[in-house]
N, C-alpha and C. Protein backbone atom coordinates (compact mmCIF):
# COMPACT_ATOMS: atom_id res chain seq x y z
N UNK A 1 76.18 12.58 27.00
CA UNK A 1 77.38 13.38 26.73
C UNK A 1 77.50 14.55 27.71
N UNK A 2 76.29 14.98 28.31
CA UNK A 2 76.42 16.11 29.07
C UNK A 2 76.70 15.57 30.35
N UNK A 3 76.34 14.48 31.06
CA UNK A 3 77.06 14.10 32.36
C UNK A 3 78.18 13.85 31.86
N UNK A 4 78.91 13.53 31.11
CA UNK A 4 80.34 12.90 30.74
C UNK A 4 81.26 13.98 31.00
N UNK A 5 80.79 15.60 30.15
CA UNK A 5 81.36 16.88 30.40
C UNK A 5 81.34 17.60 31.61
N UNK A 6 80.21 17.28 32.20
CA UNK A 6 80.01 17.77 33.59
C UNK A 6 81.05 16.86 34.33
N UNK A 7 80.99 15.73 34.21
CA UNK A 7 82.07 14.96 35.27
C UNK A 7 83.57 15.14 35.02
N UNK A 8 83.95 15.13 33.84
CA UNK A 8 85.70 15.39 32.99
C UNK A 8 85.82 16.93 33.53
N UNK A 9 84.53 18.01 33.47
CA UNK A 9 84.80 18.94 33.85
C UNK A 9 85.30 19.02 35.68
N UNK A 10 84.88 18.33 36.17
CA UNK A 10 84.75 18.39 37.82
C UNK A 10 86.28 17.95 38.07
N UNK A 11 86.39 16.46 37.35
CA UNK A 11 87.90 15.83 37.69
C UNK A 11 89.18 16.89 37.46
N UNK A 12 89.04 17.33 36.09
CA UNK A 12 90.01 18.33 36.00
C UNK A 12 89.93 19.39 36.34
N UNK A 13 89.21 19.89 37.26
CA UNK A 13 89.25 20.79 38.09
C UNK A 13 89.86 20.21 39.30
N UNK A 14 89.39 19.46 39.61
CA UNK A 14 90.08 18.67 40.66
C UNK A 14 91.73 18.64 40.80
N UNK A 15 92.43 17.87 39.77
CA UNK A 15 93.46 17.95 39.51
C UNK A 15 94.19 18.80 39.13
N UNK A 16 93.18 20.10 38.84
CA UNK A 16 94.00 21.32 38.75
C UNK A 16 94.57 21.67 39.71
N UNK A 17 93.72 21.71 40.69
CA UNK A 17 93.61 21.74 42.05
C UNK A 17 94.44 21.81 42.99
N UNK A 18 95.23 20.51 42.82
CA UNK A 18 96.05 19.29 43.05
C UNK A 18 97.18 19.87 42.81
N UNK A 19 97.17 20.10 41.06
CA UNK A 19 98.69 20.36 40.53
C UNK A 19 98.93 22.09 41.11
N UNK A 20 97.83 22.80 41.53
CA UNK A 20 98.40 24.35 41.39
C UNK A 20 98.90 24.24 42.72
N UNK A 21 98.68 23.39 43.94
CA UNK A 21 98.95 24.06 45.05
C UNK A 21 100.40 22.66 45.43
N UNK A 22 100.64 22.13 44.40
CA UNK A 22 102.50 21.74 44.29
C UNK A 22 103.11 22.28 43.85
N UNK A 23 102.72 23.64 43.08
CA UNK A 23 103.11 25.04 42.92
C UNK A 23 103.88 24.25 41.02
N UNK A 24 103.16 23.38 40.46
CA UNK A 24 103.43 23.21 39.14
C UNK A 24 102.72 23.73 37.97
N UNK A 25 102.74 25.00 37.60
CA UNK A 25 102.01 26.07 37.45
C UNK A 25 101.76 25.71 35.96
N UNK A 26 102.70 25.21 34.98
CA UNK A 26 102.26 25.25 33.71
C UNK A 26 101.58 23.86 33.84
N UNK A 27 101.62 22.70 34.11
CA UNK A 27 100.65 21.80 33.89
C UNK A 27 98.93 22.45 34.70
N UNK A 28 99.83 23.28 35.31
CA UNK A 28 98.20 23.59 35.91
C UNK A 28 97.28 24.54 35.51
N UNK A 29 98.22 25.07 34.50
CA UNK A 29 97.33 26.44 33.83
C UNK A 29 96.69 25.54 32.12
N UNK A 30 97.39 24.31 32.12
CA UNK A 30 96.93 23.65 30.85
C UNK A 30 95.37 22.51 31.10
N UNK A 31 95.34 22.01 32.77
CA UNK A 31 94.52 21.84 33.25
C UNK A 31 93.37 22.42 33.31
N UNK A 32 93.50 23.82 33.74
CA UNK A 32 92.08 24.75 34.03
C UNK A 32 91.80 25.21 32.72
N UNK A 33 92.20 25.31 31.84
CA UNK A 33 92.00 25.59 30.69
C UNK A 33 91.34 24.47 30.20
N UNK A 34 91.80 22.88 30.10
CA UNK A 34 90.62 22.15 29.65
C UNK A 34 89.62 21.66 30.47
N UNK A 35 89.63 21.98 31.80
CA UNK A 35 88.13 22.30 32.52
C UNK A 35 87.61 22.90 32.03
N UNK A 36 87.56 24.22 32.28
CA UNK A 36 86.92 25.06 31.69
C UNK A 36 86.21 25.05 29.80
N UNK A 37 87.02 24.24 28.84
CA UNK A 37 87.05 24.20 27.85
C UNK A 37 85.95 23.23 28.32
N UNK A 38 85.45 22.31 29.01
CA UNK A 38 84.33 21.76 29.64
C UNK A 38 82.57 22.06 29.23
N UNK A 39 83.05 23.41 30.12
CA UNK A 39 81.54 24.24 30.03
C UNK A 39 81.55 25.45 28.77
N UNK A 40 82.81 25.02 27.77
CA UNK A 40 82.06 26.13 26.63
C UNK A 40 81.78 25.21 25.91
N UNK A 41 82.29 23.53 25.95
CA UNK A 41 81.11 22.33 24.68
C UNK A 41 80.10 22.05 25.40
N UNK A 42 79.73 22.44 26.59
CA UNK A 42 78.52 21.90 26.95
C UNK A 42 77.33 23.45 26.72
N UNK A 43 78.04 24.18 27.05
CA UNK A 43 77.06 25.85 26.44
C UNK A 43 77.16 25.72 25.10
N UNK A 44 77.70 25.39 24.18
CA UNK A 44 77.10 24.99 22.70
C UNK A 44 76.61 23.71 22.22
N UNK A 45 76.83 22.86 22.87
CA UNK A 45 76.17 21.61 22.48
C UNK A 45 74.47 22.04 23.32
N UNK A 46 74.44 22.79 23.88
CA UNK A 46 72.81 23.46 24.07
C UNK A 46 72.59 24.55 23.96
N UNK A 47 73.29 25.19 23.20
CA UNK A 47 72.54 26.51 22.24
C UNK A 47 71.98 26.08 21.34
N UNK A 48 70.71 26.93 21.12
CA UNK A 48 69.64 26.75 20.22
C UNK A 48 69.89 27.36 19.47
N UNK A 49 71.03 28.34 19.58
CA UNK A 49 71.53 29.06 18.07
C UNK A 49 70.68 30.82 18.34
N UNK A 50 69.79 30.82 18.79
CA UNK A 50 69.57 32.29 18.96
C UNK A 50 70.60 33.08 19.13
N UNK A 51 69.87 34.62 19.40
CA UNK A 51 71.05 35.72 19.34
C UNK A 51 71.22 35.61 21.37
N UNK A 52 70.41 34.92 22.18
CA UNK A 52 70.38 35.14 23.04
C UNK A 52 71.83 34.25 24.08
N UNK A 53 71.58 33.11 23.20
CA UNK A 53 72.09 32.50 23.59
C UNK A 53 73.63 32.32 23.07
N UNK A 54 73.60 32.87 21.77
CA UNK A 54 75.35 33.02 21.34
C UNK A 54 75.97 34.05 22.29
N UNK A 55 75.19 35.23 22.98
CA UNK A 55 75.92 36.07 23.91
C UNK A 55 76.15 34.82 24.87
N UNK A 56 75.18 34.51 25.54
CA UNK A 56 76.43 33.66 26.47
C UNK A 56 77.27 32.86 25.98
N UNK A 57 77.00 31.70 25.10
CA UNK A 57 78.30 31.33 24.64
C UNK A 57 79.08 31.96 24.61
N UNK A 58 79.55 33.07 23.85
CA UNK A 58 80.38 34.16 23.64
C UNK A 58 81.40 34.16 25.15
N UNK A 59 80.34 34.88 26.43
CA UNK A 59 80.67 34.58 27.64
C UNK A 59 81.30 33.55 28.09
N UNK A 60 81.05 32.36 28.08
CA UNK A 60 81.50 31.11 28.54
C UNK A 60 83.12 30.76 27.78
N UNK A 61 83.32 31.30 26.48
CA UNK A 61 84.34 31.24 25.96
C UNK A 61 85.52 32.10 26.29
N UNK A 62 84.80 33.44 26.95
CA UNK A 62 85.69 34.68 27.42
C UNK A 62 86.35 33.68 28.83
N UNK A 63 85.25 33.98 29.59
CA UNK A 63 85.45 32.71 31.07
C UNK A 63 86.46 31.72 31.08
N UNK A 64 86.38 31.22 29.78
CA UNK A 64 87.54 29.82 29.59
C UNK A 64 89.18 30.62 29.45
N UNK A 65 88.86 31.91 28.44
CA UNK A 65 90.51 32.28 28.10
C UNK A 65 91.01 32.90 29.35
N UNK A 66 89.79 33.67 30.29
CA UNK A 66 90.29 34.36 31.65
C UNK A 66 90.54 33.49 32.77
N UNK A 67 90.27 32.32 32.52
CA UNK A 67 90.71 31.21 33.83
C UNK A 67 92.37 30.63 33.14
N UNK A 68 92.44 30.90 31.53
CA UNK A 68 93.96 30.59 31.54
C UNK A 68 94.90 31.59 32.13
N UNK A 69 94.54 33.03 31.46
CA UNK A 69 95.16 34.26 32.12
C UNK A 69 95.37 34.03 33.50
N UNK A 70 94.50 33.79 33.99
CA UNK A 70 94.56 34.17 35.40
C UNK A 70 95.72 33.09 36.15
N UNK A 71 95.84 31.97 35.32
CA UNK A 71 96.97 31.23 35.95
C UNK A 71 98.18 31.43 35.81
N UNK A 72 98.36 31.93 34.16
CA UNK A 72 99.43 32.10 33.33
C UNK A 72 100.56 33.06 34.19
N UNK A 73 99.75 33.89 35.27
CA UNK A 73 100.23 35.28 36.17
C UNK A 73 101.10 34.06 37.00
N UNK A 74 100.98 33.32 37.72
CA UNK A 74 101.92 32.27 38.22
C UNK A 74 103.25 31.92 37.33
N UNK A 75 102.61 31.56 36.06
CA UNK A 75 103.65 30.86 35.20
C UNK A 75 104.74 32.23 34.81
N UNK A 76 104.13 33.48 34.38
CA UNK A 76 105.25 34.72 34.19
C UNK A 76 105.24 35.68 35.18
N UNK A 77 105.65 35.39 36.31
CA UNK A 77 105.47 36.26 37.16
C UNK A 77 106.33 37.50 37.17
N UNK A 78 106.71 37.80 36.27
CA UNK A 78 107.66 38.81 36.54
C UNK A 78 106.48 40.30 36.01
N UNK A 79 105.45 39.14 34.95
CA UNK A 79 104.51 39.95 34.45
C UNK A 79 103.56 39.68 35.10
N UNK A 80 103.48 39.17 36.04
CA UNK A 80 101.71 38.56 36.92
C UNK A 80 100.83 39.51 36.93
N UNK A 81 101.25 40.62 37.82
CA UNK A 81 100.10 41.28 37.77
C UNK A 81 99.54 41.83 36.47
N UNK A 82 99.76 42.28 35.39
CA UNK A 82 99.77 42.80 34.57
C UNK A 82 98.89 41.75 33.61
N UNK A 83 99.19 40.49 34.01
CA UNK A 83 98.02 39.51 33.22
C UNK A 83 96.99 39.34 34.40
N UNK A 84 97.48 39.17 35.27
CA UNK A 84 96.16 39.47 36.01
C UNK A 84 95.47 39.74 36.01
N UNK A 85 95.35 41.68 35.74
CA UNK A 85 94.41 42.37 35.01
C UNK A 85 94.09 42.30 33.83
N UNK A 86 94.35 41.57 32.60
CA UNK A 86 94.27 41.37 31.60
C UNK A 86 92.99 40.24 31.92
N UNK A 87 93.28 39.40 33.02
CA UNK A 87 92.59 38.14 33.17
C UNK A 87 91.39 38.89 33.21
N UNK A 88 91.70 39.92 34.33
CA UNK A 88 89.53 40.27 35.00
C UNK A 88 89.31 40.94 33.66
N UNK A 89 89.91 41.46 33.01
CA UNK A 89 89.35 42.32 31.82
C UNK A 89 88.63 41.64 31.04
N UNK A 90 89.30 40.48 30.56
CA UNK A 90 88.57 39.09 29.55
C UNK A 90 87.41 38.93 30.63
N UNK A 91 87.43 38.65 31.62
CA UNK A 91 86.33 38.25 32.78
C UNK A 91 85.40 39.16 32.62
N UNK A 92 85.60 40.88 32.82
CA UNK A 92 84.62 41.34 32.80
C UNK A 92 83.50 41.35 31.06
N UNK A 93 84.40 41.12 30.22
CA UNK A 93 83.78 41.35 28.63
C UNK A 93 82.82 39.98 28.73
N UNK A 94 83.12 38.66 29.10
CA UNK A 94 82.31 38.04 29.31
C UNK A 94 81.28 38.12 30.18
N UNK A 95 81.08 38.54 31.28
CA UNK A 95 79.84 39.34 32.26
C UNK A 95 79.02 40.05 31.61
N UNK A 96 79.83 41.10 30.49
CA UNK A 96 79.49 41.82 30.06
C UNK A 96 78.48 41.27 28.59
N UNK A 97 78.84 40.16 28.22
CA UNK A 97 77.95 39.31 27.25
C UNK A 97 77.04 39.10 28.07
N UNK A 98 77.09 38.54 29.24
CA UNK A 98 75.86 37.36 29.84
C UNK A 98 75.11 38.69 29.78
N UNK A 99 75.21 39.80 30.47
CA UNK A 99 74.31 40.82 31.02
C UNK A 99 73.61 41.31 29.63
N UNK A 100 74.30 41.34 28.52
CA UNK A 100 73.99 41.77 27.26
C UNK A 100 72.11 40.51 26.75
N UNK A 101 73.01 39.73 27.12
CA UNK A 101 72.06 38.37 27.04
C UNK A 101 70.52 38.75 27.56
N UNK A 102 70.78 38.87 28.92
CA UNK A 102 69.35 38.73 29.87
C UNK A 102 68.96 40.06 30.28
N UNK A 103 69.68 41.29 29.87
CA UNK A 103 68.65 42.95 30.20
C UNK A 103 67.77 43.10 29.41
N UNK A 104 68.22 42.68 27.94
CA UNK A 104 66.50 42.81 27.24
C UNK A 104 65.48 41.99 27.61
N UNK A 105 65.60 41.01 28.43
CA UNK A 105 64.18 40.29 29.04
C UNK A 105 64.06 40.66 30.49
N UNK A 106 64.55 41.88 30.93
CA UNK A 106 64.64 42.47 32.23
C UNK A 106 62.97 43.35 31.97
N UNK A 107 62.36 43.09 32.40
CA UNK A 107 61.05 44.27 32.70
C UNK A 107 61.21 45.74 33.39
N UNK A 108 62.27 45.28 34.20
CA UNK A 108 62.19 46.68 34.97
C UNK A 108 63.86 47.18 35.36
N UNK A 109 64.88 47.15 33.76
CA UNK A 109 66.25 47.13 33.93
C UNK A 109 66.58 48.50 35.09
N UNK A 110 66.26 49.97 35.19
CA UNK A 110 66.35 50.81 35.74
C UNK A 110 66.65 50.58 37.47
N UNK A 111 65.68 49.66 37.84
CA UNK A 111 65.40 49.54 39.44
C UNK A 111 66.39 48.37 39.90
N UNK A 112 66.82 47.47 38.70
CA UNK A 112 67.89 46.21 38.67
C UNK A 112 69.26 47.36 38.92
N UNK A 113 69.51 48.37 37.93
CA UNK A 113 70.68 49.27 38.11
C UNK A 113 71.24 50.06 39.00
N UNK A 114 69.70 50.59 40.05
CA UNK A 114 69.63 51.16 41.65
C UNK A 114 70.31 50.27 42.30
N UNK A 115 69.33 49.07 41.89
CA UNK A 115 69.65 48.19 43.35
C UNK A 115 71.41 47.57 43.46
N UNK A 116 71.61 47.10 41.90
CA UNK A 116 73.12 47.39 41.81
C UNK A 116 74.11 47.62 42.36
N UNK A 117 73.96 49.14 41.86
CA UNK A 117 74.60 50.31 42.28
C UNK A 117 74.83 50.09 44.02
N UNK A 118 73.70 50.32 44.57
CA UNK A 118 74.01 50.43 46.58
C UNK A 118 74.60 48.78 46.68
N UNK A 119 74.68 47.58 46.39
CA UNK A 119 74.67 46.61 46.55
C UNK A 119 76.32 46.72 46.53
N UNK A 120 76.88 46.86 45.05
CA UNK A 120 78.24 47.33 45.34
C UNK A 120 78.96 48.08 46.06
N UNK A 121 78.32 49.24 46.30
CA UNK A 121 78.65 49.97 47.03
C UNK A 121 78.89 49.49 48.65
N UNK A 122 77.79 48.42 49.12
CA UNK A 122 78.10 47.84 50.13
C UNK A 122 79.02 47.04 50.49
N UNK A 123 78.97 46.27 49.34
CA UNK A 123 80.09 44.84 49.23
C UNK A 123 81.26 45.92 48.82
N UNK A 124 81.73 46.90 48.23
CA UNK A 124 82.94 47.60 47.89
C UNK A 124 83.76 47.53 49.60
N UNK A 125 82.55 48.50 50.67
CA UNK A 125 83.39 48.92 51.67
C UNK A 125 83.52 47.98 52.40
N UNK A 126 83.16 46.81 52.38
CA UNK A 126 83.42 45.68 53.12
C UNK A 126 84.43 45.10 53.16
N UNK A 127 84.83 44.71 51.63
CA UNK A 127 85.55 44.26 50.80
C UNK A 127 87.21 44.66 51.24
N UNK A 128 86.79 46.18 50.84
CA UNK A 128 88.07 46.99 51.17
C UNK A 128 88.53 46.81 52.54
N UNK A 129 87.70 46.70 53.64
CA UNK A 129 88.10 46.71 55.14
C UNK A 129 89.26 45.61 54.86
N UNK A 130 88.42 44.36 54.15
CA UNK A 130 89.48 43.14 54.13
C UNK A 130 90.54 42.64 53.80
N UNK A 131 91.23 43.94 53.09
CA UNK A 131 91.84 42.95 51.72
C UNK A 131 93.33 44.46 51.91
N UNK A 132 94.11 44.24 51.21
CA UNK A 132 95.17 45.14 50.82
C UNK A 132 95.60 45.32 49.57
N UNK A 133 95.37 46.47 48.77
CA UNK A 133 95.60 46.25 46.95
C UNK A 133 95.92 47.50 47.08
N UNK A 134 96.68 47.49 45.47
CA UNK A 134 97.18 48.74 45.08
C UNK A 134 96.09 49.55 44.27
N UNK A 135 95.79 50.75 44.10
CA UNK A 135 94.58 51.42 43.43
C UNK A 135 94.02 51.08 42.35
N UNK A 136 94.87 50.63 41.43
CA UNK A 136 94.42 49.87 40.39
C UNK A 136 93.67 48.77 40.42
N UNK A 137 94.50 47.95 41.24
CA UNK A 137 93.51 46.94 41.32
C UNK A 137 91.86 47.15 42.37
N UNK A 138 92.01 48.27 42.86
CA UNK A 138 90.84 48.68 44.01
C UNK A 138 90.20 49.15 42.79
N UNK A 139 90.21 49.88 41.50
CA UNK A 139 89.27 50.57 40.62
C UNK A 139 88.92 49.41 39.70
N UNK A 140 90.01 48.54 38.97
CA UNK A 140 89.35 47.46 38.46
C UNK A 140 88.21 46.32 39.36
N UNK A 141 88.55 46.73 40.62
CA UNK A 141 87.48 45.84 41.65
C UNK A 141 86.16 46.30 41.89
N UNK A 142 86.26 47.08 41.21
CA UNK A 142 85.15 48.30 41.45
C UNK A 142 83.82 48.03 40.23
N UNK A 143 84.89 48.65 39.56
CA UNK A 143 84.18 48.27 38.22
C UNK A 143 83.57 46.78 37.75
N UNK A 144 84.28 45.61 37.85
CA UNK A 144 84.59 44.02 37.93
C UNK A 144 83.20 43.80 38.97
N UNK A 145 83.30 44.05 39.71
CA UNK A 145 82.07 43.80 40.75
C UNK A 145 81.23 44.30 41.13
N UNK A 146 80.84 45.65 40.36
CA UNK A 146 79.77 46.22 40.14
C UNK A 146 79.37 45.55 38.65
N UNK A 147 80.14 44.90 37.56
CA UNK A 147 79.23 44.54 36.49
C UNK A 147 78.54 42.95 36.88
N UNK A 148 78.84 42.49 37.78
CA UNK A 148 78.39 41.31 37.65
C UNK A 148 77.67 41.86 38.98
N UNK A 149 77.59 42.24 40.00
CA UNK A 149 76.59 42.44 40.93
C UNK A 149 75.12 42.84 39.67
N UNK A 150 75.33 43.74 38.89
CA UNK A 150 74.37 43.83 38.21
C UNK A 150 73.58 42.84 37.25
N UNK A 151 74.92 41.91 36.99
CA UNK A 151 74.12 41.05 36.25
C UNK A 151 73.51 40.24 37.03
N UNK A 152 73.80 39.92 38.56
CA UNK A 152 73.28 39.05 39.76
C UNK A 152 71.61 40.11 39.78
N UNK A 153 71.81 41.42 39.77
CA UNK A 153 70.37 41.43 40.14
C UNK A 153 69.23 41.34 38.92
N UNK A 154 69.17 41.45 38.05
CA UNK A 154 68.91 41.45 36.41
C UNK A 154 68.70 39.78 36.32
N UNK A 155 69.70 39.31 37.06
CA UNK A 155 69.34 37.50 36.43
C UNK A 155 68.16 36.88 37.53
N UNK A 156 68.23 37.60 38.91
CA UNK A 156 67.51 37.24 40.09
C UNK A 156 66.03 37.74 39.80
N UNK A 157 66.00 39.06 39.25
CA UNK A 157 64.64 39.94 39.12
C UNK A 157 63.95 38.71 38.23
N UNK A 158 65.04 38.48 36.40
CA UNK A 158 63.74 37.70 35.57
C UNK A 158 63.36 36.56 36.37
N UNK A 159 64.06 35.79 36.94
CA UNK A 159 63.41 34.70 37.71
C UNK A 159 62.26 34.84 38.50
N UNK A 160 62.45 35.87 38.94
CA UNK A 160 60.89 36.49 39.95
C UNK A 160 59.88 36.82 38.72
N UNK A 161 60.73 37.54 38.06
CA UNK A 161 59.69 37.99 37.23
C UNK A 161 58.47 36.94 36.06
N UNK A 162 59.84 35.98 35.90
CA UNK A 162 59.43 34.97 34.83
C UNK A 162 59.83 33.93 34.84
N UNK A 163 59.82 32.81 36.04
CA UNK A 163 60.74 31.78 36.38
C UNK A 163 59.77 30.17 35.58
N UNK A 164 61.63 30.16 35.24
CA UNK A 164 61.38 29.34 34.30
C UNK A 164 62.80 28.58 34.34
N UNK A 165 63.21 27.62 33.49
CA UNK A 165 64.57 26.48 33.52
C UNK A 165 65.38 27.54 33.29
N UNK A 166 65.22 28.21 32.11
CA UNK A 166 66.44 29.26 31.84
C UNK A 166 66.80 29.92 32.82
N UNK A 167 65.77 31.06 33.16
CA UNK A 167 65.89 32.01 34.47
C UNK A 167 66.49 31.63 35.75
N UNK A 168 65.73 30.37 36.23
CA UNK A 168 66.50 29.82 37.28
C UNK A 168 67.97 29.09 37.20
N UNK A 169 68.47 28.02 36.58
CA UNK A 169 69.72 28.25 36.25
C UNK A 169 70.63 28.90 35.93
N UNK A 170 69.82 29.88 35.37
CA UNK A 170 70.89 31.33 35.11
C UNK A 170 71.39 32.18 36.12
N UNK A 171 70.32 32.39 36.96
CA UNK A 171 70.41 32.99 38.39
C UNK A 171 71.12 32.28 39.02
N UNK A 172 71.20 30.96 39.16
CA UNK A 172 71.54 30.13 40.22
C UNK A 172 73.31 30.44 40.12
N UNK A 173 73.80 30.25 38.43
CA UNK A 173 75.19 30.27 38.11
C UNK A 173 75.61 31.72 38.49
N UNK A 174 75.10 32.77 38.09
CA UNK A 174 75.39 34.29 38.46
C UNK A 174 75.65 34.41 40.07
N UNK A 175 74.97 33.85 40.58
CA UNK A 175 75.06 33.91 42.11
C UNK A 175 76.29 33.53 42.52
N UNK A 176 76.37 32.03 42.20
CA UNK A 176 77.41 30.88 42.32
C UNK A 176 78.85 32.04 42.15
N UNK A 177 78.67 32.55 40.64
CA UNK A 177 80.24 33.47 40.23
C UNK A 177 80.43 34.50 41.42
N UNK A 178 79.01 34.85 41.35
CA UNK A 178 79.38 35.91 42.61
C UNK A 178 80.61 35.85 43.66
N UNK A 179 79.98 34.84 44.21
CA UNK A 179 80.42 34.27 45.63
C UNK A 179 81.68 34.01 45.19
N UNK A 180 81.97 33.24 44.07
CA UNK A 180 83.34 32.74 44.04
C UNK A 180 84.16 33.79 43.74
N UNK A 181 83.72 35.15 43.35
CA UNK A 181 84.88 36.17 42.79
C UNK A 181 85.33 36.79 43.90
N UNK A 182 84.05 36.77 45.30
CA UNK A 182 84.51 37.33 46.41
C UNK A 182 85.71 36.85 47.45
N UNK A 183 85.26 35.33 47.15
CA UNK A 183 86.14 34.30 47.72
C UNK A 183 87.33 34.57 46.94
N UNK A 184 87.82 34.73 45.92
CA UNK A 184 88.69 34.40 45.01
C UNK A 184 89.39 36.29 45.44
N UNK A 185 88.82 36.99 45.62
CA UNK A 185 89.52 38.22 46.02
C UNK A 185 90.10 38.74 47.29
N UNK A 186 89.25 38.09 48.10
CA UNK A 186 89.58 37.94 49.52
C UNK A 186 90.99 36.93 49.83
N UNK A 187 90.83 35.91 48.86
CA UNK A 187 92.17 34.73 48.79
C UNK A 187 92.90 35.33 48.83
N UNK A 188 93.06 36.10 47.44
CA UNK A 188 94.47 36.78 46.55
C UNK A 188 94.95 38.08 47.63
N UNK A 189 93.70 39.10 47.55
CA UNK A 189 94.51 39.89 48.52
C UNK A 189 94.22 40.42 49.82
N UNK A 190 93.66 39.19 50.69
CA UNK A 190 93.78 39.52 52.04
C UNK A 190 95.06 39.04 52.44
N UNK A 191 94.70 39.34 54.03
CA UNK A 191 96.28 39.12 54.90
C UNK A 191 96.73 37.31 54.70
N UNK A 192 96.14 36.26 54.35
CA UNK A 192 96.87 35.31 54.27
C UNK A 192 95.81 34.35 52.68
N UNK A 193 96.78 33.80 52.32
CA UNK A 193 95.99 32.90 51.30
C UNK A 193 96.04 31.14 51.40
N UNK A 194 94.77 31.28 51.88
CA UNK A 194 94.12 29.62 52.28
C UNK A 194 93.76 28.58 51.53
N UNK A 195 94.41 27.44 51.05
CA UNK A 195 93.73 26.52 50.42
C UNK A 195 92.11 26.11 50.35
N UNK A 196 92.13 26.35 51.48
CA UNK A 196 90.72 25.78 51.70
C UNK A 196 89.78 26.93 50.80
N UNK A 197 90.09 28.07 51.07
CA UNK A 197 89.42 29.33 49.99
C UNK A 197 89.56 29.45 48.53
N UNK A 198 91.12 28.79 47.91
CA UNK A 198 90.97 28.37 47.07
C UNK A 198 90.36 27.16 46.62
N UNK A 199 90.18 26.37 46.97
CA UNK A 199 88.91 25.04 46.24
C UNK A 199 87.45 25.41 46.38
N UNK A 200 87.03 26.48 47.82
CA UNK A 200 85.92 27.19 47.43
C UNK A 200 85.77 27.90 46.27
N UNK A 201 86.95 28.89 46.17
CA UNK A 201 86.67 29.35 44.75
C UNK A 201 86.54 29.06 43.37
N UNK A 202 87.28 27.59 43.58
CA UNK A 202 87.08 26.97 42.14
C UNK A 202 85.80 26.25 42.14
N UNK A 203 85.41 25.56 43.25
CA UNK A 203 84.63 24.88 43.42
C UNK A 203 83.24 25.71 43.27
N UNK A 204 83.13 26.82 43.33
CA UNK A 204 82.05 27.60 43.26
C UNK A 204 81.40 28.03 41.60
N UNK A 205 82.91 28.30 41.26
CA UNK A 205 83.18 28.99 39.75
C UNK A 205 82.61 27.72 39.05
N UNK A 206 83.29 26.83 39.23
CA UNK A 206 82.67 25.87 37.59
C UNK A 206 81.60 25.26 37.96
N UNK A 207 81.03 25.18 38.95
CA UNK A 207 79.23 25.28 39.53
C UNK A 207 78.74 26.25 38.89
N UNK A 208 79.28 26.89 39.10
CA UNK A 208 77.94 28.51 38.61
C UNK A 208 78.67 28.42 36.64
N UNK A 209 79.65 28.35 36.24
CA UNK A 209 79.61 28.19 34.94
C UNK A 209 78.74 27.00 34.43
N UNK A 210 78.79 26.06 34.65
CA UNK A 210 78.44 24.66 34.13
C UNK A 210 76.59 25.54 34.49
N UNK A 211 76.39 25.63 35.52
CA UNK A 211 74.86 25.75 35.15
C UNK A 211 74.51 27.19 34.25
N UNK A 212 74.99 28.07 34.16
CA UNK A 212 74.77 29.12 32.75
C UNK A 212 75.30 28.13 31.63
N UNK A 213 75.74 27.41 31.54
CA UNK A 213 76.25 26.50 30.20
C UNK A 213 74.53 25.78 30.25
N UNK A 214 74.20 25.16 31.30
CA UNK A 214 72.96 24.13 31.14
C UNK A 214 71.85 24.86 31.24
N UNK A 215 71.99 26.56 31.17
CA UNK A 215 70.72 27.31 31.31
C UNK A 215 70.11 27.60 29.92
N UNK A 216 70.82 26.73 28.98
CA UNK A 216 71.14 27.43 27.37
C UNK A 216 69.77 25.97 27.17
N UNK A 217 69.79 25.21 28.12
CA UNK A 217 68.61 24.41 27.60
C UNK A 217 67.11 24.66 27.82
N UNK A 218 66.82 25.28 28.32
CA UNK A 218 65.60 26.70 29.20
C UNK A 218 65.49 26.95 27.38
N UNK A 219 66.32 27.71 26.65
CA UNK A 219 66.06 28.43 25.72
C UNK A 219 65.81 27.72 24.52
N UNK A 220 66.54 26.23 24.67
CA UNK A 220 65.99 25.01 24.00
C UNK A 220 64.58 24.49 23.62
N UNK A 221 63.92 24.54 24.60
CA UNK A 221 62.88 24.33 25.36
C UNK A 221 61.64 24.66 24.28
């Protein structure tokens, strides 16, 4: 059943794919939505039911409603941006589960929060060289990618610290989001927006979800 979800998950991503860039926005926001609806039965069909693991579920379910938001800005554009930010907001509350999840098995959360901290700070001014946004969206980018840079270093440390199925799949998916939120910001608001950057970005995203969905079997274990 779990290759079955992993694969239904891939196709309809695929075809989301497909349908968003013929610019048919409501079949395509009903698409990514049951992709995504993908990796929140496969993150509970391997939760063990702990408290550890309902935070990510929790997460994976936020993830699913912020990949509808985030399309829905196509479908009402008169309101786009405005769900837009609504989208990263749902996005960040789910980050904000996973991280909830894996800092209490952090050994050394303090030096995870340093390293953080300058990490964003680097990727911030980079970022900014690239891209053109209005302040709002530069402070929600701020915030948005400083919480998951943190959860990238927090998920990377337990693996060093304590590597194991969980740890490493967990890390592996945190990474994966990483990359794709950068890709996915650079798309939206640099000087031109590339197909090819969008299928990286999707293509990245439900990689790195699907394996925090299959990291829930680590805790199985």
């Amino acid at each position: 059943m779990q290759y079955v979800l992993i694969i239904l998950c891939v196709i309809l991503a695929g075809v989301f794919l497909y349908t968003e860039s013929k610019k048919q926005y409501v079949p395509a926001a009903v698409l990514k939505g049951l992709a995504s609806l993908c990796f929140v039965i496969l993150g509970i069909m391997n939760s063990p039911g702990t408290h550890v693991a309902k935070l990510i579920v929790i997460g994976l379910i936020l993830g699913c409603v912020a990949d509808v938001l985030l399309n829905l800005r196509l479908v009402f554009q008169k309101k786009g941006q405005l769900i837009f930010l609504v989208g990263i907001v749902v996005f960040l509350a789910g980050h904000i589960m996973y991280l909830a999840a894996v800092l209490p098995l952090c050994s050394h959360p303090l030096v995870c929060v340093i390293i953080g901290v300058v990490l964003t700070a680097l990727l911030m001014v980079w970022i900014f060289k690239q891209i053109t946004a209005k302040p709002a969206f530069k402070i929600f980018g701020v915030v948005y990618l400083g919480a998951i840079m943190l959860l990238n270093c927090v998920a990377v440390w337990n693996l060093i610290a304590a590597p194991s199925l969980f740890t490493g799949l967990f890390a592996a998916g945190a990474v994966l989001f990483l990359v794709s939120d950068i890709v996915l910001i650079l798309n939206t608001f640099g000087k031109e927006t590339r197909q090819s950057l969008r299928v990286t970005n999707i293509s990245l995203y439900y990689a790195g979800q699907i394996l925090i969905a299959l990291s829930l079997l680590g805790l199985a274990a």
